[in-house]
N, C-alpha and C. Protein backbone atom coordinates (compact mmCIF):
# COMPACT_ATOMS: atom_id res chain seq x y z
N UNK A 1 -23.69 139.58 273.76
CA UNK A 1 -22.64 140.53 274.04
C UNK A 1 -22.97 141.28 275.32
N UNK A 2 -22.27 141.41 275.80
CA UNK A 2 -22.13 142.28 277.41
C UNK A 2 -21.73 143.54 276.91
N UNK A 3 -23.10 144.48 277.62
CA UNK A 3 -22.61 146.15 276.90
C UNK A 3 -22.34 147.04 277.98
N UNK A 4 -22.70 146.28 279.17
CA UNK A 4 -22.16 147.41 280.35
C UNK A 4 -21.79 146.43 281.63
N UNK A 5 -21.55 147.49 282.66
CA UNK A 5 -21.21 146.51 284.12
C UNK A 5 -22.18 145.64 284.20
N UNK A 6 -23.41 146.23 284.95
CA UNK A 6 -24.54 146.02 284.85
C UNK A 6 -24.68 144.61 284.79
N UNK A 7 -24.20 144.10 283.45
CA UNK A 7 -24.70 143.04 282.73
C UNK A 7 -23.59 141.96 283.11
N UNK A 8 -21.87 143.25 283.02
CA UNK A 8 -20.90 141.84 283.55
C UNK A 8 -21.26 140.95 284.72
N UNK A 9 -21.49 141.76 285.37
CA UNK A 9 -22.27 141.78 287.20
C UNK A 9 -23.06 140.45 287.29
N UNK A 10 -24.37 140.66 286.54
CA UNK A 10 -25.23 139.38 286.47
C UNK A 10 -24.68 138.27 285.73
N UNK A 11 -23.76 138.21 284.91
CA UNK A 11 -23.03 137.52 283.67
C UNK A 11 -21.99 136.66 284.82
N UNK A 12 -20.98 137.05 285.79
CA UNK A 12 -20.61 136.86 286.47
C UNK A 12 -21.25 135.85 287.13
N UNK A 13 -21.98 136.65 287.95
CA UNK A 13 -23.26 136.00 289.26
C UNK A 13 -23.77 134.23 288.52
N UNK A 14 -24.72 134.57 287.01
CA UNK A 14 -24.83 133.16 286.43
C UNK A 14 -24.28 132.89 286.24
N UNK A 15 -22.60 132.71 285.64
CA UNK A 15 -21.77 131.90 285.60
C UNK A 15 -21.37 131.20 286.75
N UNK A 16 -21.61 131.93 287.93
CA UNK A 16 -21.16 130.93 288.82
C UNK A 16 -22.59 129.98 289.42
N UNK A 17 -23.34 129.96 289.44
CA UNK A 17 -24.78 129.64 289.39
C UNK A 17 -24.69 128.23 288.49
N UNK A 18 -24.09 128.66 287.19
CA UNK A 18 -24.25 127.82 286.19
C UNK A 18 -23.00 126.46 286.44
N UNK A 19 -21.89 126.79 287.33
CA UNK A 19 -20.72 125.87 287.68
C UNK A 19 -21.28 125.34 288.84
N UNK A 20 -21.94 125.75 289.84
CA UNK A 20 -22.50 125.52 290.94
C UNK A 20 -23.45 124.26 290.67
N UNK A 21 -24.38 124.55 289.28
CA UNK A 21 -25.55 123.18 289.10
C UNK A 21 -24.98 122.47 288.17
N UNK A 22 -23.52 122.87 287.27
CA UNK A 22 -22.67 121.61 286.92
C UNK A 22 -22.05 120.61 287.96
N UNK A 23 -21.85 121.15 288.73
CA UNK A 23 -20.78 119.85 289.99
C UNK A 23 -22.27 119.31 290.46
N UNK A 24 -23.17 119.91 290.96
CA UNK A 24 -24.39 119.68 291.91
C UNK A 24 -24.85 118.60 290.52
N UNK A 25 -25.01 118.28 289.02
CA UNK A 25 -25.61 117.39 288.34
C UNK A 25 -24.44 116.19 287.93
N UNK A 26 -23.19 116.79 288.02
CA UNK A 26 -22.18 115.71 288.14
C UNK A 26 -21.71 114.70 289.00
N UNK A 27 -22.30 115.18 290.51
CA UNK A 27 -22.40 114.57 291.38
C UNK A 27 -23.47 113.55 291.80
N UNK A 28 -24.36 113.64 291.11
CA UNK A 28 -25.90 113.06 291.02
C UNK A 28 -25.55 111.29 290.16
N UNK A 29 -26.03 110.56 290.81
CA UNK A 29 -25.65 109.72 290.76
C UNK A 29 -26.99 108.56 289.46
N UNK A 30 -27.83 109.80 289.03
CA UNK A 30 -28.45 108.98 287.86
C UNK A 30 -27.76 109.82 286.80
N UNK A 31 -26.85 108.73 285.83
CA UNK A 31 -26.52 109.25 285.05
C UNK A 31 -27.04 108.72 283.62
N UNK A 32 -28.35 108.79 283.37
CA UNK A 32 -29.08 108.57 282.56
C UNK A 32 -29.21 109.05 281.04
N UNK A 33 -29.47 108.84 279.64
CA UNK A 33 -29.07 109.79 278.54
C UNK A 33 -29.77 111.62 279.25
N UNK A 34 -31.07 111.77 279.12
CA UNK A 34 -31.54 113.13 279.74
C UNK A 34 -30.21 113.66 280.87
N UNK A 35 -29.56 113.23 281.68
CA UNK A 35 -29.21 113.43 282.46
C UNK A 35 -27.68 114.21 281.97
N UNK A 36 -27.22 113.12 280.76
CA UNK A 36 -26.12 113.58 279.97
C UNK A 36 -26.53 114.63 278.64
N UNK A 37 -27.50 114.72 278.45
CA UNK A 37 -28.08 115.99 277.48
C UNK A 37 -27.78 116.80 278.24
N UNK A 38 -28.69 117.11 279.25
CA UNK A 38 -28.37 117.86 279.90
C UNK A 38 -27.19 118.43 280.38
N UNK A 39 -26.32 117.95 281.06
CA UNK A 39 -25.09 118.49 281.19
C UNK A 39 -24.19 118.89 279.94
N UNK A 40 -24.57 118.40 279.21
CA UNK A 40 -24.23 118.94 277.58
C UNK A 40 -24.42 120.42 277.21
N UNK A 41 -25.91 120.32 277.61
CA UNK A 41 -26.35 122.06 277.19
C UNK A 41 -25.97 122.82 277.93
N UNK A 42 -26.02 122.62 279.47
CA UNK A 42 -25.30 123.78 280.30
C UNK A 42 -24.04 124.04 280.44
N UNK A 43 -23.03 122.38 279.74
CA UNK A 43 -21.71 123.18 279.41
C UNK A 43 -21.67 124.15 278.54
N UNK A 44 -22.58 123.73 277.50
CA UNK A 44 -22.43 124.48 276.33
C UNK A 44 -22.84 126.26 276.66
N UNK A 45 -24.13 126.40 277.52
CA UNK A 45 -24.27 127.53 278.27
C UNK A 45 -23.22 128.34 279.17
N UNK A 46 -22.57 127.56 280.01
CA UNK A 46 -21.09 127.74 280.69
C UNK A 46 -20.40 128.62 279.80
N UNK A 47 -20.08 127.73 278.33
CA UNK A 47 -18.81 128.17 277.72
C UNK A 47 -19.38 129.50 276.91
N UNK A 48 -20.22 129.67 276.46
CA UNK A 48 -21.00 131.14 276.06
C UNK A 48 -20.67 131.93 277.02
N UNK A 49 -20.68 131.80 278.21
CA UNK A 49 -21.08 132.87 279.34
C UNK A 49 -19.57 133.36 279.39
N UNK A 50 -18.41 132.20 279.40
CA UNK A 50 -17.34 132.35 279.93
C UNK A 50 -16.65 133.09 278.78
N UNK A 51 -16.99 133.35 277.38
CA UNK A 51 -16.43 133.67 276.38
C UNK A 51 -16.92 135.27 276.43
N UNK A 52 -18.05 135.49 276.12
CA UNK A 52 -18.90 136.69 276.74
C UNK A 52 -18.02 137.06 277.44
N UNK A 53 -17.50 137.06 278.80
CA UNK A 53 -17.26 137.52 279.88
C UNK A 53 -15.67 137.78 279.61
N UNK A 54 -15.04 136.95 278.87
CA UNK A 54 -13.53 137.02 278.55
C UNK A 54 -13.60 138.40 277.52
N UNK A 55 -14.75 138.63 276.39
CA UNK A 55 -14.80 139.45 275.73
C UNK A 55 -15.02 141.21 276.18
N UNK A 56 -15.66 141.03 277.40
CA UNK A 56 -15.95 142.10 277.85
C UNK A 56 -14.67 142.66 278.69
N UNK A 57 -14.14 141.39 279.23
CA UNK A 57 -12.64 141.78 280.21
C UNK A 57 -11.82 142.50 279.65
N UNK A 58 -11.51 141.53 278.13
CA UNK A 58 -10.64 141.87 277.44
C UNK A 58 -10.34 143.47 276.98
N UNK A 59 -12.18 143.91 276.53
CA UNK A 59 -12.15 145.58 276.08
C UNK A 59 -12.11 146.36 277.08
N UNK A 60 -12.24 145.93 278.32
CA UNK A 60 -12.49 146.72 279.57
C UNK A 60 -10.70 146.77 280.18
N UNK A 61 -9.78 145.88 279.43
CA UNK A 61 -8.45 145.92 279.93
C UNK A 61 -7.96 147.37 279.25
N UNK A 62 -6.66 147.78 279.87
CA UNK A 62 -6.40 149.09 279.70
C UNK A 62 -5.26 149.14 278.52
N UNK A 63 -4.89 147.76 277.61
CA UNK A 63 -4.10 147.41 276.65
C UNK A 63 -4.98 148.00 275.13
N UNK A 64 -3.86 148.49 274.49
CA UNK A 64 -4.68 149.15 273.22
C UNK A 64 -5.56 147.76 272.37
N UNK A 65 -6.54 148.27 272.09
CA UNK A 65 -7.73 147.32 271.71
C UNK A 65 -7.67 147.23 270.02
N UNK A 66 -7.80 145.84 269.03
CA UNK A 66 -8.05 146.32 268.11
C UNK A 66 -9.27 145.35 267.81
N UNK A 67 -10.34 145.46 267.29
CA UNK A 67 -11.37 145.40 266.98
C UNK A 67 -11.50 144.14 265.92
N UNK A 68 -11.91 143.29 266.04
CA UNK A 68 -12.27 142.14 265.25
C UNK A 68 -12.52 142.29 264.03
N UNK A 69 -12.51 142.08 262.86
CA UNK A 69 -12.94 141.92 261.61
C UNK A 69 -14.53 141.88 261.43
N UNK A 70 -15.86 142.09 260.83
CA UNK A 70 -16.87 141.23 261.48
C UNK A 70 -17.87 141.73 260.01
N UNK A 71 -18.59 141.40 259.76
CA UNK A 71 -19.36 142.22 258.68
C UNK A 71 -20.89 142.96 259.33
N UNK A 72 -21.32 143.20 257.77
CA UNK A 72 -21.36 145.31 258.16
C UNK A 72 -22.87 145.29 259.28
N UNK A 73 -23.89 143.61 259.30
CA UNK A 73 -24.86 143.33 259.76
C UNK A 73 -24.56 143.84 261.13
N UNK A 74 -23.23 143.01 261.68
CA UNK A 74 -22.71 143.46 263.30
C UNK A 74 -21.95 145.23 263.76
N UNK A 75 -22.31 145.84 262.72
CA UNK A 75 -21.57 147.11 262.64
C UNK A 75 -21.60 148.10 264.12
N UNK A 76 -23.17 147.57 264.52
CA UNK A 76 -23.33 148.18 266.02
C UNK A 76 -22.79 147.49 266.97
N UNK A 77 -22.12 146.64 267.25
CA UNK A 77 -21.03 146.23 267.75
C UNK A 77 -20.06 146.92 268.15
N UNK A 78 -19.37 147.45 267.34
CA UNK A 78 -18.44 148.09 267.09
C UNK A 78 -18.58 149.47 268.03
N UNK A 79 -19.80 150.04 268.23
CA UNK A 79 -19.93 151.03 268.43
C UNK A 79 -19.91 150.59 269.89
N UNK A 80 -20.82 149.63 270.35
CA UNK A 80 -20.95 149.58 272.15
C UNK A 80 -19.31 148.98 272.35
N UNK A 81 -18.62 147.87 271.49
CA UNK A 81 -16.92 147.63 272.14
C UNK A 81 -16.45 149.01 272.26
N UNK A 82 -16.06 149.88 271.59
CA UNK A 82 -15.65 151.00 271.71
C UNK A 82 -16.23 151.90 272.79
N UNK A 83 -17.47 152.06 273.09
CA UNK A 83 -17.88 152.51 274.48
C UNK A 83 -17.30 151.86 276.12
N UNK A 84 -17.18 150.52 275.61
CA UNK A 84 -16.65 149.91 276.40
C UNK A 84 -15.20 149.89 276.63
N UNK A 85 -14.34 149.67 275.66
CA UNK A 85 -12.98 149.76 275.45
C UNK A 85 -12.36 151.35 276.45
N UNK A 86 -13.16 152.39 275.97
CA UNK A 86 -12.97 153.18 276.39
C UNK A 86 -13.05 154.01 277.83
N UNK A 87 -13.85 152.81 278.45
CA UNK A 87 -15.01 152.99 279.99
C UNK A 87 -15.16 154.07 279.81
N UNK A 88 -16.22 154.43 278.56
CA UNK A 88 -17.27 155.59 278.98
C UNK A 88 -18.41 154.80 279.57
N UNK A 89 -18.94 155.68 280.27
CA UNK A 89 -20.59 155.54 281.13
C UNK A 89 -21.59 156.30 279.85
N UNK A 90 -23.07 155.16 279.74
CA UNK A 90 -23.91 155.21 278.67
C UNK A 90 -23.75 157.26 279.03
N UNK A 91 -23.46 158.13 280.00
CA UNK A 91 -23.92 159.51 280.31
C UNK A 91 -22.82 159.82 279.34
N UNK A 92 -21.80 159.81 279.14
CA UNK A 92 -20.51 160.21 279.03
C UNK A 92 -20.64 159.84 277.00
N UNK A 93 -21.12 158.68 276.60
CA UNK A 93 -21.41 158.14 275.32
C UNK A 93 -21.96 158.81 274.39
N UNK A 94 -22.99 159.17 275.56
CA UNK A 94 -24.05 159.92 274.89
C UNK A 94 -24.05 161.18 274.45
N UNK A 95 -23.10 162.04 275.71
CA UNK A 95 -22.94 163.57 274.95
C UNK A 95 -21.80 163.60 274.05
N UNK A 96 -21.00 162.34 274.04
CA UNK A 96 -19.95 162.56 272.63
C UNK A 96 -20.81 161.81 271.33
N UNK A 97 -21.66 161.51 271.19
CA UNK A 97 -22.89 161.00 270.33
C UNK A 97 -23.92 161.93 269.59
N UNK A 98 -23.87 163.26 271.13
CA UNK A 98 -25.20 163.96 270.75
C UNK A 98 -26.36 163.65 270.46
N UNK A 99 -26.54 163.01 271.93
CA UNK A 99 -27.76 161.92 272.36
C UNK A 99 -28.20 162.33 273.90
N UNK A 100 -29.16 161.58 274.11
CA UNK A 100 -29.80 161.95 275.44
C UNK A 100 -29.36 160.68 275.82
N UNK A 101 -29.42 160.40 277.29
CA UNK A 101 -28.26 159.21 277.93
C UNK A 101 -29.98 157.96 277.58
N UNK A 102 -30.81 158.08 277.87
CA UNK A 102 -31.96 157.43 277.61
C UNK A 102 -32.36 156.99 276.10
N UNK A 103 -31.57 157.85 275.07
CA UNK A 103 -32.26 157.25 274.15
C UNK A 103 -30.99 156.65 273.60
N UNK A 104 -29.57 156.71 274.36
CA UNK A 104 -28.50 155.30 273.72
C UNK A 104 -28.85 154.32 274.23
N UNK A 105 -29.50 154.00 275.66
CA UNK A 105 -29.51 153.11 276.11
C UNK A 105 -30.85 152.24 275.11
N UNK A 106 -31.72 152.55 274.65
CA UNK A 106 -32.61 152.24 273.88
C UNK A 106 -32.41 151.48 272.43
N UNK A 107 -31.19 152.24 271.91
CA UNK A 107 -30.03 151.99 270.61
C UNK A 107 -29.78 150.95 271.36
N UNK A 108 -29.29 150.98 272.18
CA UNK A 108 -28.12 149.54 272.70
C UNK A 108 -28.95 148.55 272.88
N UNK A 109 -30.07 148.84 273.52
CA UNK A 109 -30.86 147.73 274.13
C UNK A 109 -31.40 147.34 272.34
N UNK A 110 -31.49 147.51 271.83
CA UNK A 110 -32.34 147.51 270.62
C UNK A 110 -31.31 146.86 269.52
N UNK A 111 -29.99 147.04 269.91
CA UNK A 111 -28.87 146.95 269.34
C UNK A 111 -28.40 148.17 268.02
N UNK A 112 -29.30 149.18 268.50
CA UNK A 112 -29.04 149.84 267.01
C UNK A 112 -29.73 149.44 265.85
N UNK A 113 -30.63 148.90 266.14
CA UNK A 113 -31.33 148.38 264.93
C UNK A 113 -32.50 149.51 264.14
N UNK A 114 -32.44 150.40 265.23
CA UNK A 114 -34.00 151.28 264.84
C UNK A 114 -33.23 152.65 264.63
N UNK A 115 -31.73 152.86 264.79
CA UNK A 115 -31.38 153.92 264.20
C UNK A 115 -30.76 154.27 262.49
N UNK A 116 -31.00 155.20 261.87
CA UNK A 116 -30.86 155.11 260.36
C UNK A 116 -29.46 155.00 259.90
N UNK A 117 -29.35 154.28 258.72
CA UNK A 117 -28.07 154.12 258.27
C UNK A 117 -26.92 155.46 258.04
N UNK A 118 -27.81 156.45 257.85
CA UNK A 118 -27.29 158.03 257.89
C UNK A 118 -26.62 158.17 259.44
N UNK A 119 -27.57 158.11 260.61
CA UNK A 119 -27.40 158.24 261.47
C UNK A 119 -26.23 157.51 262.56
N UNK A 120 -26.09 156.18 261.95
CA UNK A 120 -25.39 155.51 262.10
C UNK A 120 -23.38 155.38 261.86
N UNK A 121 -23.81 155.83 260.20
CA UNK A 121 -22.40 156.45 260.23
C UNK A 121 -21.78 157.78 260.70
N UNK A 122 -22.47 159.12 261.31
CA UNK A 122 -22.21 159.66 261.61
C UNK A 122 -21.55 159.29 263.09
N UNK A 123 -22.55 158.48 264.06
CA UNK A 123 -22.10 158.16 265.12
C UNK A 123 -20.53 158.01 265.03
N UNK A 124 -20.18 157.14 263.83
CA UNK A 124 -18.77 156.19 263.63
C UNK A 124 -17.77 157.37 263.53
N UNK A 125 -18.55 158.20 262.57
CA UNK A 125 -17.33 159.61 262.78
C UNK A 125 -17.30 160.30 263.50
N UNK A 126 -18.42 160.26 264.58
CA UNK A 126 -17.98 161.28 265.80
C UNK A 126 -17.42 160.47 266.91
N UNK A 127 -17.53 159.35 267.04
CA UNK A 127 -16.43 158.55 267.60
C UNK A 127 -14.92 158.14 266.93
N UNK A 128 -14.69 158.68 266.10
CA UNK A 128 -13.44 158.79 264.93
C UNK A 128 -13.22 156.90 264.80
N UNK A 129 -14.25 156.32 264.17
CA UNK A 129 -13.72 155.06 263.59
C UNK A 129 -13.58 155.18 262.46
N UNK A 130 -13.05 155.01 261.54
CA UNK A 130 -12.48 154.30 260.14
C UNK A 130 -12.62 152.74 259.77
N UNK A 131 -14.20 152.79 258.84
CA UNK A 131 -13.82 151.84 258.57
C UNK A 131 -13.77 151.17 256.97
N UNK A 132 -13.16 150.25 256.30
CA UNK A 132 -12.39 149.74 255.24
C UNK A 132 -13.51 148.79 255.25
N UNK A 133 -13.86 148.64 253.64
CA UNK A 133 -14.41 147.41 253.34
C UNK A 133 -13.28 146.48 252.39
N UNK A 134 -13.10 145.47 252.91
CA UNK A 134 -11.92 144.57 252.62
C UNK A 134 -11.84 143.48 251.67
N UNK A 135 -13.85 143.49 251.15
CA UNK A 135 -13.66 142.20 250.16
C UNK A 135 -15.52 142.72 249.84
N UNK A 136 -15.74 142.58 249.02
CA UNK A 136 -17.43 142.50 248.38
C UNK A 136 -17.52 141.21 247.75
N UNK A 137 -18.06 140.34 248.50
CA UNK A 137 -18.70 139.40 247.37
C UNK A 137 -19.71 139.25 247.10
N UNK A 138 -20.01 139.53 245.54
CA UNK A 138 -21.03 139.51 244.66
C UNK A 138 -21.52 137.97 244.51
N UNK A 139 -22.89 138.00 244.84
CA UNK A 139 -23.41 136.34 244.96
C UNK A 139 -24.50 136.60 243.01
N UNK A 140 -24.14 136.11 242.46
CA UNK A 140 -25.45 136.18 241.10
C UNK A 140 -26.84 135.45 242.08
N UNK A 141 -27.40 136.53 241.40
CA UNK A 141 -29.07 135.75 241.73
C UNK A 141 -29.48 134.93 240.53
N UNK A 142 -30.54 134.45 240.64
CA UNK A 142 -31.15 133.26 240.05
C UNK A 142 -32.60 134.01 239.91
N UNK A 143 -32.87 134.30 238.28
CA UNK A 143 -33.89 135.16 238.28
C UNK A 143 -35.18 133.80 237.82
N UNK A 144 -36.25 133.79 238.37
CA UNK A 144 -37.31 132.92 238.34
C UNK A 144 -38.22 133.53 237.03
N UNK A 145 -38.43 132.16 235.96
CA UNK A 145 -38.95 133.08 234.56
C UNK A 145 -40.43 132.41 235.46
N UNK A 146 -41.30 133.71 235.25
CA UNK A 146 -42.54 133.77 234.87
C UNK A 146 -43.17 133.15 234.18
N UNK A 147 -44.37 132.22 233.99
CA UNK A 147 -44.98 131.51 232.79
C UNK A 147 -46.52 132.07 233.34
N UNK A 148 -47.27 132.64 231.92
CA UNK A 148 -48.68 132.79 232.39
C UNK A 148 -49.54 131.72 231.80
């Protein structure tokens, strides 16, 4: 995921890098299996980059945004699209967060993984998200009997 310019910037830059050594290996005249792996994986790299980059356009467009469906693992997601959607700057994020601009960028870089689940939903309400859980599915476990 692309969480700031920054990143569109370089995201950009290798994508074109990455079309540049597609024609430059398509043009190459051993077309050997390695040769066709290869161009396999860097399409496949291409089309990541280009999807990424459509995703970031898309929240960065000035059309009202609505937010993907996604479960609760990707929840910090939610929080950097909405930073983004909104073009706040990590400075601007941070004092509607009640954060120091250094320690969102840390959350982000980290993905939010090291901040507490307490902490977490508050963020969501001081950015006024709402969110609905739409389905629980209960998986039964499989309890393992013991023999001594």
């Amino acid at each position: 995921m692309i969480k700031n310019e920054k990143q569109y910037s370089v995201s950009k830059k290798t994508l074109n890098d990455v079309i540049e050594k597609i024609n430059k290996t398509k043009a190459e005249s051993n077309q050997n299996i390695k040769h066709k792996i290869f161009l396999d994986s860097i399409q496949d790299f291409k089309e990541d980059i280009e999807k990424e980059i459509s995703e970031y356009e898309q929240l960065k467009s000035s059309k009202p945004t609505i937010l993907k469906e996604r479960s609760l693992s990707n929840l910090p997601d939610v929080i950097i699209e909405y930073k983004i959607a909104n073009h706040l700057t990590h400075k601007e994020f941070a004092k509607i967060l009640g954060l120091k601009e250094q320690q969102l960028q840390r959350y982000e870089a980290e993905l939010f993984k090291t901040v507490s689940f307490q902490n977490l939903i508050k963020f969501l309400n001081l950015i006024q998200l709402d969110l609905k859980i739409k389905e629980i599915v209960i998986k039964p476990t499989r309890r393992k009997s013991v023999t001594a």
